[in-house]
Protein backbone atom coordinates (compact mmCIF):
# COMPACT_ATOMS: atom_id res chain seq x y z
CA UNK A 1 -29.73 18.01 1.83
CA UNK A 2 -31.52 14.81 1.08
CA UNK A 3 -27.88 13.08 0.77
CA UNK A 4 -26.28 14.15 4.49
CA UNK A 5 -28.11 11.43 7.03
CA UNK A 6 -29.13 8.88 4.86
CA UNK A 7 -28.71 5.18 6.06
CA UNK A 8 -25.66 3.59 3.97
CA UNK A 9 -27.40 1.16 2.00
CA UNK A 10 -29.19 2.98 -1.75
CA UNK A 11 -32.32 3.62 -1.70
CA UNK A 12 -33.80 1.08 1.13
CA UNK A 13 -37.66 1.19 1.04
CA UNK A 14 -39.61 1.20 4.13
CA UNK A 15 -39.14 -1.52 5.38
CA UNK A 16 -35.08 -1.24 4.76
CA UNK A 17 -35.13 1.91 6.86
CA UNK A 18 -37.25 0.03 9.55
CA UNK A 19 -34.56 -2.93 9.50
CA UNK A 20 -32.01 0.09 9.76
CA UNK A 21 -33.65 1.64 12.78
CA UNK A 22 -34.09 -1.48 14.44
CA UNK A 23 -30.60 -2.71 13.59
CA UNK A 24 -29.54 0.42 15.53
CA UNK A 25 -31.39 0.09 18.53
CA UNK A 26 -30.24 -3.29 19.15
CA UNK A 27 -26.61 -2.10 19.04
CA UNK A 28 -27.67 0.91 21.48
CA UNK A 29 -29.58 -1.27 23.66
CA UNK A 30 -26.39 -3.83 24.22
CA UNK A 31 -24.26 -0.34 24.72
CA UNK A 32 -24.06 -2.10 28.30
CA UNK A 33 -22.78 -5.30 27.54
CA UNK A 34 -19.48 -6.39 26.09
CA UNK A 35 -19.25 -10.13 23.78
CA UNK A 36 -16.71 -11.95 21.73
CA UNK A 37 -18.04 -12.52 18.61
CA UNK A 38 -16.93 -16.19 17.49
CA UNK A 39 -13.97 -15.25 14.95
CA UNK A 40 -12.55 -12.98 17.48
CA UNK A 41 -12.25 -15.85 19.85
CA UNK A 42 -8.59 -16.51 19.11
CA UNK A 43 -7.29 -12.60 19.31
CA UNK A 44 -9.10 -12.63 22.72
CA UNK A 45 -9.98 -15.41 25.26
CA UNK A 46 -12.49 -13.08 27.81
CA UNK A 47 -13.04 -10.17 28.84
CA UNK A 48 -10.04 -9.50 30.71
CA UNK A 49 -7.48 -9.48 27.89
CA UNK A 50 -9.73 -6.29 26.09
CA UNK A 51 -6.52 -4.47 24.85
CA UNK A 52 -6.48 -0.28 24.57
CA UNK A 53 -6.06 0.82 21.11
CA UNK A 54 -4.06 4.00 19.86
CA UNK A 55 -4.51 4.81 16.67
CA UNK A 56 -1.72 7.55 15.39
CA UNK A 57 -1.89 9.13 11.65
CA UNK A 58 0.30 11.16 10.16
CA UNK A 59 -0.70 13.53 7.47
CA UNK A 60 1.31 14.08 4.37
CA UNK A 61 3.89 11.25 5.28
CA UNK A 62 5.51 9.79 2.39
CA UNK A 63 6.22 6.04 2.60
CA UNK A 64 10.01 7.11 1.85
CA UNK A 65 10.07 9.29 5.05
CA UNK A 66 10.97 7.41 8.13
CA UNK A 67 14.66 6.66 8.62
CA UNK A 68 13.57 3.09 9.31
CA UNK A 69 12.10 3.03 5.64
CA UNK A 70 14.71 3.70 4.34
CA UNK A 71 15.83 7.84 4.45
CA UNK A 72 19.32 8.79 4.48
CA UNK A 73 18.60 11.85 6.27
CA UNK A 74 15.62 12.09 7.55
CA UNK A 75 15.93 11.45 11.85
CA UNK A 76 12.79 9.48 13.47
CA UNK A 77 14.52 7.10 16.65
CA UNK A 78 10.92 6.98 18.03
CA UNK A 79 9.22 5.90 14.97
CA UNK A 80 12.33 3.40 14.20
CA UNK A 81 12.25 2.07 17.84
CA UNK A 82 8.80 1.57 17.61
CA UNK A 83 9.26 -0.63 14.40
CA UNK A 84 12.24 -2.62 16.09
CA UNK A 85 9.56 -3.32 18.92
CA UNK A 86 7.14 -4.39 16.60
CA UNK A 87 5.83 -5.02 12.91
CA UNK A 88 7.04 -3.03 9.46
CA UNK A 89 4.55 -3.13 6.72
CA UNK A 90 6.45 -2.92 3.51
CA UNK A 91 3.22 -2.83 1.29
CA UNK A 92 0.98 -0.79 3.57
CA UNK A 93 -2.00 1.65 1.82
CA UNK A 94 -3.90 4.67 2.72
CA UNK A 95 -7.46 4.37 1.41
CA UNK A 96 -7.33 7.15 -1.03
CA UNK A 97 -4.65 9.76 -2.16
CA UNK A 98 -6.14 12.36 -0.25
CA UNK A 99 -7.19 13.00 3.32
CA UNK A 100 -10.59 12.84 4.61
CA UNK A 101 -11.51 9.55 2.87
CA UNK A 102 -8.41 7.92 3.93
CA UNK A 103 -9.71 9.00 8.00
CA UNK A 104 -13.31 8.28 7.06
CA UNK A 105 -12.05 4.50 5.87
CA UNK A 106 -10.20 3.93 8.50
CA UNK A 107 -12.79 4.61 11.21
CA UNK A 108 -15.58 2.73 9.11
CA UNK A 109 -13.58 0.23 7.01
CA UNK A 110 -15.65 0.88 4.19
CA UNK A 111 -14.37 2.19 0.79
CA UNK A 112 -14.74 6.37 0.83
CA UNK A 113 -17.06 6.18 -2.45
CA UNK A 114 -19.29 4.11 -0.19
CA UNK A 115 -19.24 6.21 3.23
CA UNK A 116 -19.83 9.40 1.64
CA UNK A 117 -16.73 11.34 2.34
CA UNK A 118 -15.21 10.44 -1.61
CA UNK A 119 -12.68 13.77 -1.48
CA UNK A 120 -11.26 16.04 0.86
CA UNK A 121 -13.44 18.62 2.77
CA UNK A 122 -13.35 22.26 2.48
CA UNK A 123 -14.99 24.37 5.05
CA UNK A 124 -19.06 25.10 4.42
CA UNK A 125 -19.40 22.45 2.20
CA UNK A 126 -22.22 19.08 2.49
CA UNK A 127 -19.70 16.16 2.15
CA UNK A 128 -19.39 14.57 5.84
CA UNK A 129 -19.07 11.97 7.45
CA UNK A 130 -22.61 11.05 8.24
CA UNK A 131 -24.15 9.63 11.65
CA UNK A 132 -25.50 6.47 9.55
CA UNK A 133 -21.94 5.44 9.11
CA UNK A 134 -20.77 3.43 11.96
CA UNK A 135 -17.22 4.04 13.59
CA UNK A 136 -14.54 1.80 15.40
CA UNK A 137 -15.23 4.82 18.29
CA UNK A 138 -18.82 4.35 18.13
CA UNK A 139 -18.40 0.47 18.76
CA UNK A 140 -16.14 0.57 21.20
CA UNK A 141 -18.15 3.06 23.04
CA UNK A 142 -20.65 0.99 23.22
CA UNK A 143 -18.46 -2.15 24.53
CA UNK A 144 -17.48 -0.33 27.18
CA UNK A 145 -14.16 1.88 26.04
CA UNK A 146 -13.61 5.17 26.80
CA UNK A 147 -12.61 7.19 24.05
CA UNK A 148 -10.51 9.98 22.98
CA UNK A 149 -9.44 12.20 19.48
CA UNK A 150 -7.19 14.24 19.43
CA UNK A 151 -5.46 16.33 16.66
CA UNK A 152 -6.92 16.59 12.71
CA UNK A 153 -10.13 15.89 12.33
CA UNK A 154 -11.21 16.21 9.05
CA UNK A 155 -14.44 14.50 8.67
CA UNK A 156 -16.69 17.99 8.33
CA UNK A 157 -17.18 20.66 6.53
CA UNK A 158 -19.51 22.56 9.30
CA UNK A 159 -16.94 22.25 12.12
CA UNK A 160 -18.07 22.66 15.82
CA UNK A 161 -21.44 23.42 14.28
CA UNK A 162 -24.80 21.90 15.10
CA UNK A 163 -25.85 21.15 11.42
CA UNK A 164 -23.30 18.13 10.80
CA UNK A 165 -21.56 15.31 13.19
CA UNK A 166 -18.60 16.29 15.23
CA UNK A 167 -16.19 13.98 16.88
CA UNK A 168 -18.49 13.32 20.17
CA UNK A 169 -21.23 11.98 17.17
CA UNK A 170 -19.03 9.70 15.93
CA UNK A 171 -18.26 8.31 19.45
CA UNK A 172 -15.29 10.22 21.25
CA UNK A 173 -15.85 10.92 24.49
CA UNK A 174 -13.19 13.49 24.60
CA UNK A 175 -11.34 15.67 21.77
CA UNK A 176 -9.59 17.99 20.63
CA UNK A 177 -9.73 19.27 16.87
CA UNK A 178 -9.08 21.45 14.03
CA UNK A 179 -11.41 21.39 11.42
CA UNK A 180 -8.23 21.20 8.53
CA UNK A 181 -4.71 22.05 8.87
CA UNK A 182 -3.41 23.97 12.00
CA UNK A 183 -3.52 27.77 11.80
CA UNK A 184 -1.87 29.54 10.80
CA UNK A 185 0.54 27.17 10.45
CA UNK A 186 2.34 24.01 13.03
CA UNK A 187 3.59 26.55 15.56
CA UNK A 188 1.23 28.64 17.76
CA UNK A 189 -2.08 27.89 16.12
CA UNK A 190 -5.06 29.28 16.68
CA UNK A 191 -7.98 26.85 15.69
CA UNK A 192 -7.76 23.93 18.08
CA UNK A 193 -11.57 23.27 19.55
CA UNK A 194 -11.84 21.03 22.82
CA UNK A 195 -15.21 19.00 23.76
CA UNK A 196 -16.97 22.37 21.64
CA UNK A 197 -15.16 25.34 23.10
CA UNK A 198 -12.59 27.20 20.94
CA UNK A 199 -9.52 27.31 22.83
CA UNK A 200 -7.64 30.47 21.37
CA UNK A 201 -3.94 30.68 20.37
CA UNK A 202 -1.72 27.44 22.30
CA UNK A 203 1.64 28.03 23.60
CA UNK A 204 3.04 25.01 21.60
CA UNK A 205 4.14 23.21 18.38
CA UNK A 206 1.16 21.39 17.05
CA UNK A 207 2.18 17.92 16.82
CA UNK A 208 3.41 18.46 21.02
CA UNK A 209 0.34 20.35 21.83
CA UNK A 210 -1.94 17.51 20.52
CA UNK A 211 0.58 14.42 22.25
CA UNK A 212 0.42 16.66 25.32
CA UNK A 213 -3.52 16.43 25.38
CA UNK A 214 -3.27 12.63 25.12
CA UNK A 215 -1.04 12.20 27.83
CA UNK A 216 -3.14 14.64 29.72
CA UNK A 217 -6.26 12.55 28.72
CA UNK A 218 -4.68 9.19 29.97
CA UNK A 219 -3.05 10.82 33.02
CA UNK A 220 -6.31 12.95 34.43
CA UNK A 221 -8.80 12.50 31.95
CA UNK A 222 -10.10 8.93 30.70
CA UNK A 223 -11.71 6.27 33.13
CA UNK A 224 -9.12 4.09 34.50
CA UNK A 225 -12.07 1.31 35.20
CA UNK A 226 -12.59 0.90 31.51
CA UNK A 227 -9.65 0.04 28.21
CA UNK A 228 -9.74 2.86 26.01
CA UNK A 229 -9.20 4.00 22.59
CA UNK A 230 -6.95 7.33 21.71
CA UNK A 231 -6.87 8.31 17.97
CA UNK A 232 -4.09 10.95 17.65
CA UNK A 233 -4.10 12.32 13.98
CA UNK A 234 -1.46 14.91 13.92
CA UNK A 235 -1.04 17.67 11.22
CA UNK A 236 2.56 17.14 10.23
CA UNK A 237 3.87 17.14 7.68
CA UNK A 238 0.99 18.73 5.90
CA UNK A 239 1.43 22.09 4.58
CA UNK A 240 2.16 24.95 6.08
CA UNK A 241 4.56 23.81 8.01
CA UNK A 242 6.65 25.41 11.03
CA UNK A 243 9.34 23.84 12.69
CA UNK A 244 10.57 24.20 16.05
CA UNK A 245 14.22 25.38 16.49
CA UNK A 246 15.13 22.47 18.23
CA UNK A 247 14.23 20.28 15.34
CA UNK A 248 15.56 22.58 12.25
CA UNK A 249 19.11 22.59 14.45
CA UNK A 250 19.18 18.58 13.23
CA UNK A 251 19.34 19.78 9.81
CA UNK A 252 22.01 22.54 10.14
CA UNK A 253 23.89 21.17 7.30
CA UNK A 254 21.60 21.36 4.49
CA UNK A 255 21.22 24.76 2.79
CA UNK A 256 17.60 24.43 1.65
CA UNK A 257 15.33 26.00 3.86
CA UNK A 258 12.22 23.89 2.26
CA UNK A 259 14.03 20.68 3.18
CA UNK A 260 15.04 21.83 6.55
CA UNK A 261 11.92 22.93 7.37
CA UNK A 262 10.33 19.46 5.89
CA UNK A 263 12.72 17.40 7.37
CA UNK A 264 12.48 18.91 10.61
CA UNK A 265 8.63 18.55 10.71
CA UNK A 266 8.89 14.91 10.20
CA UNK A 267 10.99 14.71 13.17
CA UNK A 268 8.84 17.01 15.44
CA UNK A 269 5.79 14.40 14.30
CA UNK A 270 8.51 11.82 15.66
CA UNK A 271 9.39 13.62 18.82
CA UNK A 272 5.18 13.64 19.96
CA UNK A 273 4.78 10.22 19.05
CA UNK A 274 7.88 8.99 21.35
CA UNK A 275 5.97 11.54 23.92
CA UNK A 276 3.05 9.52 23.52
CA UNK A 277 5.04 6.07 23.83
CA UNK A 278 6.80 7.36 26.64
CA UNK A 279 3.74 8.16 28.61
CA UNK A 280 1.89 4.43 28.01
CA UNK A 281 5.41 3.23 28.96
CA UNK A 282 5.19 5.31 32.40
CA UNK A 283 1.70 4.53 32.97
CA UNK A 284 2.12 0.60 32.63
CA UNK A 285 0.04 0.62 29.52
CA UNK A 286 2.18 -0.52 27.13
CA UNK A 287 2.28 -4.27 27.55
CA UNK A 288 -1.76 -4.28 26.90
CA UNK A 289 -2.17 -1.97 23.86
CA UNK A 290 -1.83 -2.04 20.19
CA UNK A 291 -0.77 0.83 18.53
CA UNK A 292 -0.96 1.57 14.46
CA UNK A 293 0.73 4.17 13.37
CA UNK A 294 0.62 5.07 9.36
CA UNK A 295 -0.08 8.41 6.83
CA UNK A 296 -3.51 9.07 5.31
CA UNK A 297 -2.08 9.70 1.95
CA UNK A 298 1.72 10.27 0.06
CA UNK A 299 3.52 13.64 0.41
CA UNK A 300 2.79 17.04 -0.66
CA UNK A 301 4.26 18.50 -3.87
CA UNK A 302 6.81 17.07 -6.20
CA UNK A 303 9.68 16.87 -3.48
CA UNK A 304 12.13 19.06 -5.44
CA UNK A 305 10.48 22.41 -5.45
CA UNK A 306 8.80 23.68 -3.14
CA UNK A 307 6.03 23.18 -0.78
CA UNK A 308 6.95 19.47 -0.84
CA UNK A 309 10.54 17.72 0.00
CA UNK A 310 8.87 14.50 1.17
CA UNK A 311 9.80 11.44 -0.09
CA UNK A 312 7.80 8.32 -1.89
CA UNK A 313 10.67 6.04 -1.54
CA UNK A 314 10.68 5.99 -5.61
CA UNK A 315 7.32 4.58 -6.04
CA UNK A 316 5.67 6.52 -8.58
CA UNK A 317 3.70 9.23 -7.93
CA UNK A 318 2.92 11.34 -5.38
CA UNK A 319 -0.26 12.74 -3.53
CA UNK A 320 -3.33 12.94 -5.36
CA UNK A 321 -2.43 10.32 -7.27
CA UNK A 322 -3.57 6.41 -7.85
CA UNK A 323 0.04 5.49 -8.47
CA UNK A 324 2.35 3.93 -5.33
CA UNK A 325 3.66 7.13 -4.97
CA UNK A 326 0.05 8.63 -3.80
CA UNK A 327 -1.20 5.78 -1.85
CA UNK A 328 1.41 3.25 -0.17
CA UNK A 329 2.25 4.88 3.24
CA UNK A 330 4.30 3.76 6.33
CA UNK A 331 2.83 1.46 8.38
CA UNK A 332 3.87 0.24 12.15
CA UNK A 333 1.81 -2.04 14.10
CA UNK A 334 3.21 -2.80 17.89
CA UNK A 335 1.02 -5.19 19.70
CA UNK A 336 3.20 -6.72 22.90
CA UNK A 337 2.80 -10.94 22.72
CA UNK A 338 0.85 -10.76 19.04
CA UNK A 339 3.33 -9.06 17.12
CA UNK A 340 7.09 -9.93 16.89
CA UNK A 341 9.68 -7.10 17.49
CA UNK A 342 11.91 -5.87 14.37
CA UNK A 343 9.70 -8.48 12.04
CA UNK A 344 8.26 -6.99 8.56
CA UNK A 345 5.46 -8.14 6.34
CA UNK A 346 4.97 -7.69 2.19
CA UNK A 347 0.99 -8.41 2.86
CA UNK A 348 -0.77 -5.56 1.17
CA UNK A 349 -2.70 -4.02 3.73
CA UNK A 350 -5.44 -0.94 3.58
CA UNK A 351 -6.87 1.79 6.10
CA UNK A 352 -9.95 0.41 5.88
CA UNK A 353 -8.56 -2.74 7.40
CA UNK A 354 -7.64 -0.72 10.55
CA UNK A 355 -11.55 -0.86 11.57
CA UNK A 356 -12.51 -4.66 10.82
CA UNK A 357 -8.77 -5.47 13.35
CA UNK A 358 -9.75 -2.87 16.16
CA UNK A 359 -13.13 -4.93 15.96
CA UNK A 360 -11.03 -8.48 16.29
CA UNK A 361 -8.39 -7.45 18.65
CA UNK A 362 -11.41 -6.07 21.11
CA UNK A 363 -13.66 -8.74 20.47
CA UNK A 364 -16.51 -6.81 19.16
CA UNK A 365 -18.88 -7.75 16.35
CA UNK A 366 -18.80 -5.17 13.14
CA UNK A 367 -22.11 -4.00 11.58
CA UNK A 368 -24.08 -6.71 10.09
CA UNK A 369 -26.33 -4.14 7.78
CA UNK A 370 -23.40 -2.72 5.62
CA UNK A 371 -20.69 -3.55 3.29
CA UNK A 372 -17.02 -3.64 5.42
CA UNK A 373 -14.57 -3.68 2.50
CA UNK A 374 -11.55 -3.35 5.24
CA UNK A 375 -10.40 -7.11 6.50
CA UNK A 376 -8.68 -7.85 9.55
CA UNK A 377 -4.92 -7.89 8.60
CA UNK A 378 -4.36 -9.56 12.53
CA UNK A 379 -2.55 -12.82 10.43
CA UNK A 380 -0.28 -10.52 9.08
CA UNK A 381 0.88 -10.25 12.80
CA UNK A 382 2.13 -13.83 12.17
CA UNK A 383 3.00 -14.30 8.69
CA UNK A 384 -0.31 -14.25 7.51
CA UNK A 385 -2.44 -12.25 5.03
CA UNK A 386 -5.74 -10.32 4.92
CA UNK A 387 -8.59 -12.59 4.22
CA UNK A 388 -10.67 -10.26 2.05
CA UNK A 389 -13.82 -10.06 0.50
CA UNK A 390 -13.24 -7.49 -1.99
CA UNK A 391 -10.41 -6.03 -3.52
CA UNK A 392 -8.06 -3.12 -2.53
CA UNK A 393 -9.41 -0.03 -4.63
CA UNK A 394 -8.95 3.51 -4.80
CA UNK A 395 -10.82 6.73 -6.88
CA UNK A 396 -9.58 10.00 -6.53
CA UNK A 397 -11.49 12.98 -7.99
CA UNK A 398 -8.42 15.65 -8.07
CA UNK A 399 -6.20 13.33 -9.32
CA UNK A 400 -3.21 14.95 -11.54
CA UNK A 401 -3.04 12.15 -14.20
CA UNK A 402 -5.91 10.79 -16.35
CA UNK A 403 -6.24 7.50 -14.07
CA UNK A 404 -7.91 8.41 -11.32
CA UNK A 405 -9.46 4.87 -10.01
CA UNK A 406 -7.24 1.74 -9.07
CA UNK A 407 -7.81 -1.40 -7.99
CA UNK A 408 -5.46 -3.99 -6.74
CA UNK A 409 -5.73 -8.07 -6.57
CA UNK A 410 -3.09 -9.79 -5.08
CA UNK A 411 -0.05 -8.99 -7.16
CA UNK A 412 -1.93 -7.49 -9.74
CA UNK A 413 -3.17 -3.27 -9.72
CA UNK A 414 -5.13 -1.70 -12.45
CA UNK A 415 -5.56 1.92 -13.39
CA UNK A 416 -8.25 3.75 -15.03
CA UNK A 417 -9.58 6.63 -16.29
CA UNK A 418 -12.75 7.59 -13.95
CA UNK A 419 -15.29 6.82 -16.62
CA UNK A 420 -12.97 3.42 -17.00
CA UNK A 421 -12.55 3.68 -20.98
CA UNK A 422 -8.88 3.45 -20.64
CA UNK A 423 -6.34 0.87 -18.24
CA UNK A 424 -3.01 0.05 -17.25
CA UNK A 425 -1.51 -3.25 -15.81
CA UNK A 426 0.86 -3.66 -13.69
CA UNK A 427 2.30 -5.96 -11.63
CA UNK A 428 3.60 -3.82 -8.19
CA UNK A 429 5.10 -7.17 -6.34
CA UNK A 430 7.40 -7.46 -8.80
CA UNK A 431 7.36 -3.78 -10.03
CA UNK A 432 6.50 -1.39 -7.44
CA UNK A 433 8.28 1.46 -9.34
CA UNK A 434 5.41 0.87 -11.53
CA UNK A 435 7.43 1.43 -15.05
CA UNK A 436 6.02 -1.45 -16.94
CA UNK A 437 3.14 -1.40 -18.48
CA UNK A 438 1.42 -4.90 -19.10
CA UNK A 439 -1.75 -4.64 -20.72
CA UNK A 440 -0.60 -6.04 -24.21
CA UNK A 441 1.52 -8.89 -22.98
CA UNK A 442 -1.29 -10.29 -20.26
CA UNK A 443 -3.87 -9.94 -22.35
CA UNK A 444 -5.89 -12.43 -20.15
CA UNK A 445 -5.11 -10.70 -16.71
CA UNK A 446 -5.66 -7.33 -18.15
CA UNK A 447 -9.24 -8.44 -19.32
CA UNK A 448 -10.43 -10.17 -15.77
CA UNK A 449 -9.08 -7.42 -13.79
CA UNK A 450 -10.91 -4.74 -16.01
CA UNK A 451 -14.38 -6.53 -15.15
CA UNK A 452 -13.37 -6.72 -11.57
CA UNK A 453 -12.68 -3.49 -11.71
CA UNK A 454 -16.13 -2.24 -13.68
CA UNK A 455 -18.38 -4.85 -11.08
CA UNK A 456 -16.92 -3.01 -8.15
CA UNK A 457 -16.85 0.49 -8.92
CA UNK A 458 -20.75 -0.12 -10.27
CA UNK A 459 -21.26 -1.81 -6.37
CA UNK A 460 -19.75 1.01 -4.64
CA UNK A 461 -21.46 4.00 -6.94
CA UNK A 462 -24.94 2.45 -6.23
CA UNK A 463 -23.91 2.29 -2.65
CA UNK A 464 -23.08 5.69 -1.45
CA UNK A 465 -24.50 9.09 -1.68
CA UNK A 466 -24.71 11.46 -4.88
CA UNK A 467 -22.52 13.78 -3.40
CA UNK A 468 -19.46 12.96 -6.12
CA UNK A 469 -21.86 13.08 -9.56
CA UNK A 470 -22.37 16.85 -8.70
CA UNK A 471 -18.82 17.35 -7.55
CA UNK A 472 -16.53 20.13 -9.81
CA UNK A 473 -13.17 18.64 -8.37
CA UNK A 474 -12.44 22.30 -6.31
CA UNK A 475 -14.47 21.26 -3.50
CA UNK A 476 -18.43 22.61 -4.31
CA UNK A 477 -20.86 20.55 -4.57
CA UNK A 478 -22.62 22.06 -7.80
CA UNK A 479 -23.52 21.15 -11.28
CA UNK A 480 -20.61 22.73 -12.73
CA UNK A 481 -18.66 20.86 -15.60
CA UNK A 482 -16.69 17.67 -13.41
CA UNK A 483 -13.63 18.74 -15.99
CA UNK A 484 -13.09 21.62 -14.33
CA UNK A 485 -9.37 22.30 -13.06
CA UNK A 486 -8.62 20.81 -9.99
CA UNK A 487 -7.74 22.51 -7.33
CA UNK A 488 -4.48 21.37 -4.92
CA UNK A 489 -6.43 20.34 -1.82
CA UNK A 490 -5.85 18.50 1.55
């Protein structure tokens, strides 16, 4: 237990904890008060430009899987008209290949190695994500947002329990959550939990059920007198999925059920999210909120057989894995007057960068006590790039291949083995397929990137908790041997 509420930084004496504390109740004791920090200055003037936030992931959602990336048959007119309204990453990253760290970095900005939450969580397990770690909801709390989650949650193992953080720790005023994946599966479930109260069986399609609570939130629920901030993480196309009639009928002419029932999902996550739109169009919201909308990892399976039929687009690899295929998602950022409609950008940007540009965009100052390795990707809006301190990387315990860990520098991505004894080179701007190998004719790249690569992933170990040493890559936390056969996980 002596891992689960530990302050981020490795073993702070005294008088680090007392800095800690003290850091803490300066930030609780300004919970009043609202203040540009100086960078933010030219995002926002004063106080009355604060813009809302909505923060939409999908779960399972292949970079390959929106019509307006690229699908041949794959129907998503909200998604695509929200792209045509605003920006299309083209080199857009979850943080890890997996689920709960990619939602833990996007809410902290910090690397999942260093937050704690390094792999997905299974139910009655210690891995969390702990009340020392900071969040975007948190912040904005604080500043004067109200706040709102709704959908996956993800972040716990002891769900609507007392002994670890639930979404109203981590700063959302209101929520609505399943610990995992809806139950039984997308249509009916059973599992949803609002503000602490088990709800029972819903009359609804997940993905509707959850936009319907947002728009219920915004209509009746949230203070009108204060922006706000609505995270709405939905659980397709994750496995199991159900489809509604309505959205199979689209895909009447294909004679795979898998792929019908895939396909279809997508566009049910495609039908809530124009629900959602439609509702901040109706409510005049629109014109004063940025919306992100992107996948916390690549898609299930190995999109011939079944479970999975999503698609990677071609990119190597697939979830669980360091490759393209695992970790570069969709990515759609609509911000009215900051970002240009139909424009796209090649600038490599990271979930953990969602955090440090929800701090810029609302003008409030990020932990000073702490490591942020997400950078605020707002000059991408422009033509720009992220101005970073440290490198994109990734580490993924139940990886299927031997390279588990990845880091990428500008054009450049390594992979590695997790004890980092053995690499591969590539180059992904100019070879995003991944296919050639360039160790032996960069010899000098290949050696500066390896002891990038070995300086950060030391930083980041001595950083976060233990929880991963003692970790048998099924999802206990015992000292069983870490070469154990993985299990297929969230």
């Amino acid at each position: 237990m002596a891992d689960t509420e530990q302050p981020p930084q490795t073993q702070l004496g005294l008088s680090g904890r007392l800095l800690h504390q003290i850091a803490t109740l300066i930030i609780i004791a300004a919970s009043h008060e609202w203040s540009i920090s100086a960078d933010n200055k030219a995002l926002c003037a004063d106080s009355q430009c604060r813009p809302n936030i909505v923060l939409i992931l999908a779960d399972d959602l292949g970079w390959g899987d929106l019509a307006c990336y690229g699908h041949p048959l794959i129907k998503t007119p909200n998604l695509d008209r929200l792209a045509s309204q605003g920006l299309r990453l083209t080199q857009c990253y979850s943080a890890s290949a997996v689920c709960s760290p990619s939602r833990s970095a996007i809410l902290t900005g910090r690397t999942p190695y260093r937050n704690g939450v390094f792999t997905w969580i299974p139910e009655g397990r210690e891995i969390h994500l702990r009340t020392s770690e900071i969040t975007s909801a948190t912040l904005l709390k604080q500043a004067g947002y109200d706040t709102c989650h709704v959908g996956k949650w993800h972040l716990n193992s002891h769900f609507n329990q007392p002994t670890q953080p639930q979404p109203n720790d981590h700063g959302y005023n209101w929520w609505l959550a399943t610990q995992n994946n809806a139950a039984p599966s997308h249509a009916f479930p059973e599992n949803f939990v609002r503000n602490g109260q088990p709800i029972g069986k819903v009359d609804a399609y997940s993905a509707q059920f959850v936009a319907q609570e947002a728009i219920t939130w915004l209509k009746d629920q949230r203070d009108k007198s204060k922006p706000f901030l609505l995270s709405m993480w939905t659980h397709e196309p994750h496995y199991p999925i159900k489809s509604a009639p309505e959205f199979k009928q689209a895909y009447s002419q294909l004679t795979d059920e898998v792929q019908i029932e895939h396909h279809a999902n997508v566009t049910q996550l495609d039908d809530a999210v124009g629900r959602l739109l439609r509702a901040l169009d109706e409510l005049k919201l629109s014109d004063n909120t940025l919306v992100v909308f992107t996948s916390d990892n690549g898609p299930e399976g190995d999109g011939i057989k079944s479970p999975g039929r999503g698609s990677t687009g071609g990119l190597r690899g697939r979830k669980r894995s360091v490759y393209e295929g695992g970790i570069r998602v969709p990515g759609i950022v609509r911000w009215p007057g900051k970002t240009k409609p139909g424009s796209t950008s090649p600038s490599p940007v990271i979930g953990s960068d969602i955090f440090a540009t929800v701090c810029a965009a609302t003008g409030v100052t990020p932990p000073q006590d702490r490591v942020i390795d997400g950078g605020n990707f707002a000059p991408v809006f422009t033509g720009g790039s992220v101005d970073r301190a440290r490198p994109l990387y990734w580490r993924c315990v139940i990886a299927p291949e031997k390279f588990k860990t990845a880091m990428r520098i500008g054009d450049w991505k390594i992979v590695a083995d997790e004890a980092l004894t053995q690499f591969e080179l590539y180059n992904v701007a100019a070879d995003p397929q991944e296919k050639q190998e360039l160790s032996q004719s960069e010899p000098a790249k290949f050696t500066e990137m390896q002891a990038a690569l070995r300086k950060l992933n030391t930083e980041i170990e001595a950083e976060g908790p233990s929880w991963w040493r003692t970790y048998n890559n099924g999802g206990k936390n015992a000292p069983k041997n870490k070469n154990a056969k993985a299990k297929k996980a969230s």
